[in-house]
C-alpha atoms as a PDB file:
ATOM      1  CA  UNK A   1      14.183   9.626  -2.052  1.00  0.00           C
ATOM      2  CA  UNK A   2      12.920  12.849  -0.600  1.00  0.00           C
ATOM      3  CA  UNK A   3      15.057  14.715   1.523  1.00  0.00           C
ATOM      4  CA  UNK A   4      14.564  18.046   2.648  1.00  0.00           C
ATOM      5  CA  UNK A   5      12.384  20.132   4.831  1.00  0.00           C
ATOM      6  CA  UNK A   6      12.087  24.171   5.448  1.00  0.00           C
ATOM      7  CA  UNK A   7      12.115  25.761   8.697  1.00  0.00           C
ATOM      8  CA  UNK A   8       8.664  27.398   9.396  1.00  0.00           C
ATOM      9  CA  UNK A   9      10.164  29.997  11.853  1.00  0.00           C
ATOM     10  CA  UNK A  10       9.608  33.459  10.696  1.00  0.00           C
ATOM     11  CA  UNK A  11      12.695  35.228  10.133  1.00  0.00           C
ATOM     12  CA  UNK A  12      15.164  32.467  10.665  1.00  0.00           C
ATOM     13  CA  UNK A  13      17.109  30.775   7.903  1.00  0.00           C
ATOM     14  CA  UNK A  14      15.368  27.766   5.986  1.00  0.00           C
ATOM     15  CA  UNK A  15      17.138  24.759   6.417  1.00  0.00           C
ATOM     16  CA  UNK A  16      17.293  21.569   4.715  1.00  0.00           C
ATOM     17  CA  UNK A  17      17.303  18.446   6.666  1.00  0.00           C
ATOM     18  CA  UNK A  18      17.543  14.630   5.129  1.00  0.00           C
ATOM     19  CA  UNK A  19      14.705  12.189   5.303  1.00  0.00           C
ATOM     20  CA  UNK A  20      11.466  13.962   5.531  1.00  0.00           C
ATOM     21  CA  UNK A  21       8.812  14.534   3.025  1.00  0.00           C
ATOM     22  CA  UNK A  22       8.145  17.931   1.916  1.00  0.00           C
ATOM     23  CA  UNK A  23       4.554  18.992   2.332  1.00  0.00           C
ATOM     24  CA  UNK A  24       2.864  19.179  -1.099  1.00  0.00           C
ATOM     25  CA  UNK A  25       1.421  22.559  -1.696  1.00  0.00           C
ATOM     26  CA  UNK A  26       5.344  23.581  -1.803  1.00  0.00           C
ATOM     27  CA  UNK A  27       5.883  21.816  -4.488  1.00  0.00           C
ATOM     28  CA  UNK A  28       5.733  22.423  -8.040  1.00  0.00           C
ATOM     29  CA  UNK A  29       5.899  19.478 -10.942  1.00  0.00           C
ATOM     30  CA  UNK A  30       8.074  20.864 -13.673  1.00  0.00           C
ATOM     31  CA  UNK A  31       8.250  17.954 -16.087  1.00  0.00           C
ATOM     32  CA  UNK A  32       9.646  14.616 -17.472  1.00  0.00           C
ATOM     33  CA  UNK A  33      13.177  13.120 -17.668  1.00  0.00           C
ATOM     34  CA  UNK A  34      13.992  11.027 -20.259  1.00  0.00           C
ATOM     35  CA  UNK A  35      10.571   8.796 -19.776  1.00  0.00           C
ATOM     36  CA  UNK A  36      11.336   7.901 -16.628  1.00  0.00           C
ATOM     37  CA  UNK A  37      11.942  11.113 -13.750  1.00  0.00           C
ATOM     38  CA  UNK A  38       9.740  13.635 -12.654  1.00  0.00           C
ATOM     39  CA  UNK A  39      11.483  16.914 -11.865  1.00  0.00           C
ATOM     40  CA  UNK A  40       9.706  18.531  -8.769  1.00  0.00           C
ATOM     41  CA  UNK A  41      10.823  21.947  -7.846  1.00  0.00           C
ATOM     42  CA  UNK A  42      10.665  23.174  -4.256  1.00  0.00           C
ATOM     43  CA  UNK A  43      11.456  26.895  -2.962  1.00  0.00           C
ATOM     44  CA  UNK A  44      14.985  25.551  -1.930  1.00  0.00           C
ATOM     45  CA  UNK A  45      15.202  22.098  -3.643  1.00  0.00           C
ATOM     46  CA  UNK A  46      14.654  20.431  -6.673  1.00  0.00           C
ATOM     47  CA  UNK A  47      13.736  16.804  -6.360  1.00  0.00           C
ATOM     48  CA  UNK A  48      14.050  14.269  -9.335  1.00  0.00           C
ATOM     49  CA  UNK A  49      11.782  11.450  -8.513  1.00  0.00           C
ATOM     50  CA  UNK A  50      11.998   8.034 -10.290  1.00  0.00           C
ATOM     51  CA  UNK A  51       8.555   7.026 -11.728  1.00  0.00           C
ATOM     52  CA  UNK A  52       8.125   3.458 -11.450  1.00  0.00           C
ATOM     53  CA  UNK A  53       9.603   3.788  -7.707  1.00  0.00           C
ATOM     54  CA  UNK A  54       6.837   6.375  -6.686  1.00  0.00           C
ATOM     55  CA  UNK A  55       4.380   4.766  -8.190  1.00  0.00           C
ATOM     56  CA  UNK A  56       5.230   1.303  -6.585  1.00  0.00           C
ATOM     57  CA  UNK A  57       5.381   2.937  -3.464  1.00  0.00           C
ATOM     58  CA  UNK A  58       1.873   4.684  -3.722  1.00  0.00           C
ATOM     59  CA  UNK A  59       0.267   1.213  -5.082  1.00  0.00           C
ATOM     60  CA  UNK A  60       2.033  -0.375  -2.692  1.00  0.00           C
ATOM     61  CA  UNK A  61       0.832   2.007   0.452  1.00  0.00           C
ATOM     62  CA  UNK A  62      -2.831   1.400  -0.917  1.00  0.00           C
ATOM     63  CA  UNK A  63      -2.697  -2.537  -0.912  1.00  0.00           C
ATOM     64  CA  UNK A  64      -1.351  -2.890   1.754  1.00  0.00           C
ATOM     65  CA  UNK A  65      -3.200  -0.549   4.013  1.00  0.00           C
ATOM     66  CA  UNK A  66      -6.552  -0.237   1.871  1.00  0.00           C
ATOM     67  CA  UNK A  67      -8.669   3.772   3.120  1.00  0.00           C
ATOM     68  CA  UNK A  68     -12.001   1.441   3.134  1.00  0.00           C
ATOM     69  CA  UNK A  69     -10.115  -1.509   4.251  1.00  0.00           C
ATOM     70  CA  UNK A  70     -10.771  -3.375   0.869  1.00  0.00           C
ATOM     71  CA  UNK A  71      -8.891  -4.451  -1.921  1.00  0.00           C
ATOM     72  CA  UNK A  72      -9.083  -2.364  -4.961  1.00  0.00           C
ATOM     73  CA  UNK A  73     -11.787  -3.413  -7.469  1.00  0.00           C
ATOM     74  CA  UNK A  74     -11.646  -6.608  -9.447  1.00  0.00           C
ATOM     75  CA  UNK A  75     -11.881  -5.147 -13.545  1.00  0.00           C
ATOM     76  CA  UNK A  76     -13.342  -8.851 -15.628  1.00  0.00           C
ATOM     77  CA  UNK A  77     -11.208  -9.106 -18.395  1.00  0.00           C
ATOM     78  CA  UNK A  78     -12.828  -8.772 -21.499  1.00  0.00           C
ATOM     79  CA  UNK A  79     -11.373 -11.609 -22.804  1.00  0.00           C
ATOM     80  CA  UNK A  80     -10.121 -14.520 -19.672  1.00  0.00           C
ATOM     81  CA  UNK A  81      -6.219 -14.746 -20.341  1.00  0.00           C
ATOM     82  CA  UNK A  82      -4.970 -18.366 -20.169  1.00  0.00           C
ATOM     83  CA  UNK A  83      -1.486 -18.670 -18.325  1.00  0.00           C
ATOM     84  CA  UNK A  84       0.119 -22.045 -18.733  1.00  0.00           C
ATOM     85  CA  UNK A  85       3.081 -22.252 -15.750  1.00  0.00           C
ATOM     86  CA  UNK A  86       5.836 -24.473 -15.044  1.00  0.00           C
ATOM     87  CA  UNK A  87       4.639 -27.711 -13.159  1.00  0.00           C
ATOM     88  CA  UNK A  88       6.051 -26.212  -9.825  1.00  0.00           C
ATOM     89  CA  UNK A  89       4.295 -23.127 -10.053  1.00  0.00           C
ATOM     90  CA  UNK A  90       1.225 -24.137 -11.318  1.00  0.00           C
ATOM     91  CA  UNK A  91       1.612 -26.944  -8.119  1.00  0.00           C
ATOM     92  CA  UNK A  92       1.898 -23.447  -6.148  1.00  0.00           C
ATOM     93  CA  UNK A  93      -0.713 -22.072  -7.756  1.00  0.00           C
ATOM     94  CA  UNK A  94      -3.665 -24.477  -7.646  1.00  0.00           C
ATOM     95  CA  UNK A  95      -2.900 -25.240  -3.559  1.00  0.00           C
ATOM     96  CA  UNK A  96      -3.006 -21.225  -3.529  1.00  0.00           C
ATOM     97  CA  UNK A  97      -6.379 -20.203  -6.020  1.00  0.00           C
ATOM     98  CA  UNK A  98      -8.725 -19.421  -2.640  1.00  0.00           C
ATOM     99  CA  UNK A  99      -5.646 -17.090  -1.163  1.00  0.00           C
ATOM    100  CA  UNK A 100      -4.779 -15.373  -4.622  1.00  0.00           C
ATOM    101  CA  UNK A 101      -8.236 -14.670  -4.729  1.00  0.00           C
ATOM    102  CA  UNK A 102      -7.514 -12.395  -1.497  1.00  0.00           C
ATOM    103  CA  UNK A 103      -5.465 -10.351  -3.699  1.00  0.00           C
ATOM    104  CA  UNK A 104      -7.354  -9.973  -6.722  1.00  0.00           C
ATOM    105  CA  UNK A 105      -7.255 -13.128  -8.573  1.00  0.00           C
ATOM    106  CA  UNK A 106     -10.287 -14.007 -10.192  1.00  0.00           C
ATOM    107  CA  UNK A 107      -8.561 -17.263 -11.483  1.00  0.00           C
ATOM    108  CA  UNK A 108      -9.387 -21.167 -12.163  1.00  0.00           C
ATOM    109  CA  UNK A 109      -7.612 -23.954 -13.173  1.00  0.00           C
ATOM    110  CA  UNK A 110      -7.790 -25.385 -16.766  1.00  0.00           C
ATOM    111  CA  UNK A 111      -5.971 -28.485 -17.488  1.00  0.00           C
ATOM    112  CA  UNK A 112      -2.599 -29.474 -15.141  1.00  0.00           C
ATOM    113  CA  UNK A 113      -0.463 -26.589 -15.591  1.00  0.00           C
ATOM    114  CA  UNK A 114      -2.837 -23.910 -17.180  1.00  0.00           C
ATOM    115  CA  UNK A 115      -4.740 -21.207 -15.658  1.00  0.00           C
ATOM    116  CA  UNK A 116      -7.991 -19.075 -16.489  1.00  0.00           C
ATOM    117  CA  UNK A 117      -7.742 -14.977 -15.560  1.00  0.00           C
ATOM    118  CA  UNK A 118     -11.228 -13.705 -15.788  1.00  0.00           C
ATOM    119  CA  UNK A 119     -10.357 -11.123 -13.904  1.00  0.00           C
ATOM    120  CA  UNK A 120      -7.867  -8.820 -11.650  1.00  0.00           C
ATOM    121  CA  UNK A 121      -6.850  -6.233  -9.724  1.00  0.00           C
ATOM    122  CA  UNK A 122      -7.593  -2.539 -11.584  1.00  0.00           C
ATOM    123  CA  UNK A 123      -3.944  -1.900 -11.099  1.00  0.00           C
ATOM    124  CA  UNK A 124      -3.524  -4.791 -13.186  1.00  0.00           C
ATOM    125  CA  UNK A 125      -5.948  -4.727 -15.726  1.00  0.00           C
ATOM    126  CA  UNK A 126      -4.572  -1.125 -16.311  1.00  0.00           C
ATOM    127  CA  UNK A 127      -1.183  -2.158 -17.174  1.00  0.00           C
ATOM    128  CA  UNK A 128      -2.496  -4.979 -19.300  1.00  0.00           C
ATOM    129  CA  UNK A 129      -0.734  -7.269 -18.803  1.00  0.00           C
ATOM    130  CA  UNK A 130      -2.836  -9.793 -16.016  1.00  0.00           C
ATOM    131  CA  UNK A 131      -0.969 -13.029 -17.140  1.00  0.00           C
ATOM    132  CA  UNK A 132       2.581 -11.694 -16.308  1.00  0.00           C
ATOM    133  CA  UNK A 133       1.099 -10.008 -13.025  1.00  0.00           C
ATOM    134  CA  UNK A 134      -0.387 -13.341 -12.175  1.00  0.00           C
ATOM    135  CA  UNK A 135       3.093 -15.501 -13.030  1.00  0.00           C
ATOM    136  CA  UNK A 136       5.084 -12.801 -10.796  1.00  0.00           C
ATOM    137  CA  UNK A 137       2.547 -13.015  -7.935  1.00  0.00           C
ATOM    138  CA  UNK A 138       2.399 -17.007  -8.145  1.00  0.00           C
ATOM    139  CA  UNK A 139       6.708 -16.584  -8.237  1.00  0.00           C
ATOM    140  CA  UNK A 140       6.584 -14.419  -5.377  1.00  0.00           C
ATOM    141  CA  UNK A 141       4.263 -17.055  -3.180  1.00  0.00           C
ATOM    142  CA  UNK A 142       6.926 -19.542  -2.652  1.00  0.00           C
ATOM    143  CA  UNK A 143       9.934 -16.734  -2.771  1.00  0.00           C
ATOM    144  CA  UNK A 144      11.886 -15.674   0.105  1.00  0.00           C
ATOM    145  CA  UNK A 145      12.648 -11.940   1.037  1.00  0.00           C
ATOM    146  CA  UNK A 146      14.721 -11.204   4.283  1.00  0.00           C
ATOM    147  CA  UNK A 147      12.413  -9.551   7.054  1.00  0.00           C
ATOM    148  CA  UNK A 148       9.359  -9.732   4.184  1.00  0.00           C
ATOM    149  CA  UNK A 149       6.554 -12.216   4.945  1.00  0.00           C
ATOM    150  CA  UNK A 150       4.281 -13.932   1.887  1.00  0.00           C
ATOM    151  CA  UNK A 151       1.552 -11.571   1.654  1.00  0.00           C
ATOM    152  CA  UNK A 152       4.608  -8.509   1.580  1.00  0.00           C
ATOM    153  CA  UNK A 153       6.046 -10.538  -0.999  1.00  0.00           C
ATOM    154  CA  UNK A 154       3.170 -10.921  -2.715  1.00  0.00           C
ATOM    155  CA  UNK A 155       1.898  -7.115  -2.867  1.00  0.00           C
ATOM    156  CA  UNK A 156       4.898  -5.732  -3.551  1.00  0.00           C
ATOM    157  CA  UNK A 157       4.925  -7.753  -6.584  1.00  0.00           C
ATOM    158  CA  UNK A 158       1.516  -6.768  -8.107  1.00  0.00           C
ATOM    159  CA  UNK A 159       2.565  -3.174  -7.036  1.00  0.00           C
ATOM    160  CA  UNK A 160       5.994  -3.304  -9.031  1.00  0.00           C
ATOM    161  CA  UNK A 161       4.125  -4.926 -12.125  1.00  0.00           C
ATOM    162  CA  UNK A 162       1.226  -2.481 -12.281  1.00  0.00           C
ATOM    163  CA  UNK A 163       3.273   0.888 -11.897  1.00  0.00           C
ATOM    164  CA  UNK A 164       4.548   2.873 -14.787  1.00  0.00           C
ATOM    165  CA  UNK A 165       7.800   1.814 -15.819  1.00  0.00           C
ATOM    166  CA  UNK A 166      10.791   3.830 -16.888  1.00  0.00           C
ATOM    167  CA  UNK A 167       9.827   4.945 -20.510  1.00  0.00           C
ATOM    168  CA  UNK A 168       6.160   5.702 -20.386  1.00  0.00           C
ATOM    169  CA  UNK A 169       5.518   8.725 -20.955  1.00  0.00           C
ATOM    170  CA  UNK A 170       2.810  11.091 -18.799  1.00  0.00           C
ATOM    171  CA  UNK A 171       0.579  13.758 -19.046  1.00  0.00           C
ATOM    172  CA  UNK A 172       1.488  16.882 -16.648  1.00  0.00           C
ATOM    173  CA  UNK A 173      -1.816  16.117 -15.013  1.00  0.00           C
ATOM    174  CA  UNK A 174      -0.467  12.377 -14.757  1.00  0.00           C
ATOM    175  CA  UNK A 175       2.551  13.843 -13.060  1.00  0.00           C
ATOM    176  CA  UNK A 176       1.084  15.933 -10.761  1.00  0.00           C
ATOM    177  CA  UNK A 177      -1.459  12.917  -9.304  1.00  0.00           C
ATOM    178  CA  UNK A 178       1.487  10.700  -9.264  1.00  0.00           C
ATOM    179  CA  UNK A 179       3.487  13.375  -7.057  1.00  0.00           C
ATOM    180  CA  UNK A 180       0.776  14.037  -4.775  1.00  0.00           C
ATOM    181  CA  UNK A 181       0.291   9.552  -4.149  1.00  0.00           C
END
């Protein structure tokens, strides 16, 4: 979590204060932890920032509050993925293709408890892996969360499936666009 913040007054004493973001031009991208940190340096600070949780959090921020106020594009699979789910699930699933649709789901049915992907999410195509994002998201539809309603549920889980996960490595450039999310 970030944490610190400099005093701007000139001539006093910088200070560090918890729970504020520093601003990015301060900060400098140093490298990768053991596939899985970024270490950030900052003129008082250095900041070791977990991947996957940055990278949820910026996918997350863009899903759920969109710049153009649209999803992100749909990428057709090359080849349609079949998903075959248990009979709950795929019960969850068909009464649900028009609203999974909403978030990327180019999906039909195929048989009782299988499913066609023709297409998702870029975030999801990316990772590739569409048929695990699609069982997760189909999971998270009839989950529960304290203080998180269904379509929170439901974005939060395509974010955590399409960011990087702890042992990917990244380019510096990868780093630096990942810091500035």
């Amino acid at each position: 979590m970030w944490g610190s913040t400099l005093s701007h007054e000139v001539g006093s004493p910088a200070r560090v204060e918890r729970g504020d973001l520093p601003r990015f031009r301060d900060l400098r991208v140093v490298g990768q932890i053991g596939f899985g940190y970024i270490l950030v340096d900052e003129l008082l600070a250095a900041w070791i920032v977990d991947q996957h949780v940055a990278h949820e959090r910026a996918l997350l921020d863009k899903l759920a509050d969109p710049e153009d106020g649209q999803m992100p594009t749909i990428q057709s699979l090359l080849v349609p993925e079949v998903v075959k789910l248990p009979p709950r699930d795929a019960a969850e699933a068909t009464d649900s293709l028009e609203e999974l649709s909403v978030y990327g789901f180019e999906v039909g049915p195929l048989g009782k408890d299988s499913f066609r992907i023709q297409g998702v999410i870029i975030t999801l195509a990316e990772c590739g892996d569409a048929a695990g994002g699609f069982r997760e998201a189909v999971s998270a539809m009839r989950g529960t969360a304290p203080g998180m309603s269904r379509e929170e549920r439901i974005l939060a889980t395509i974010a955590c499936h399409s960011a990087v996960k702890l042992g990917d490595k990244l380019s510096y450039e990868e780093m630096k666009a990942l810091i500035k999310e």
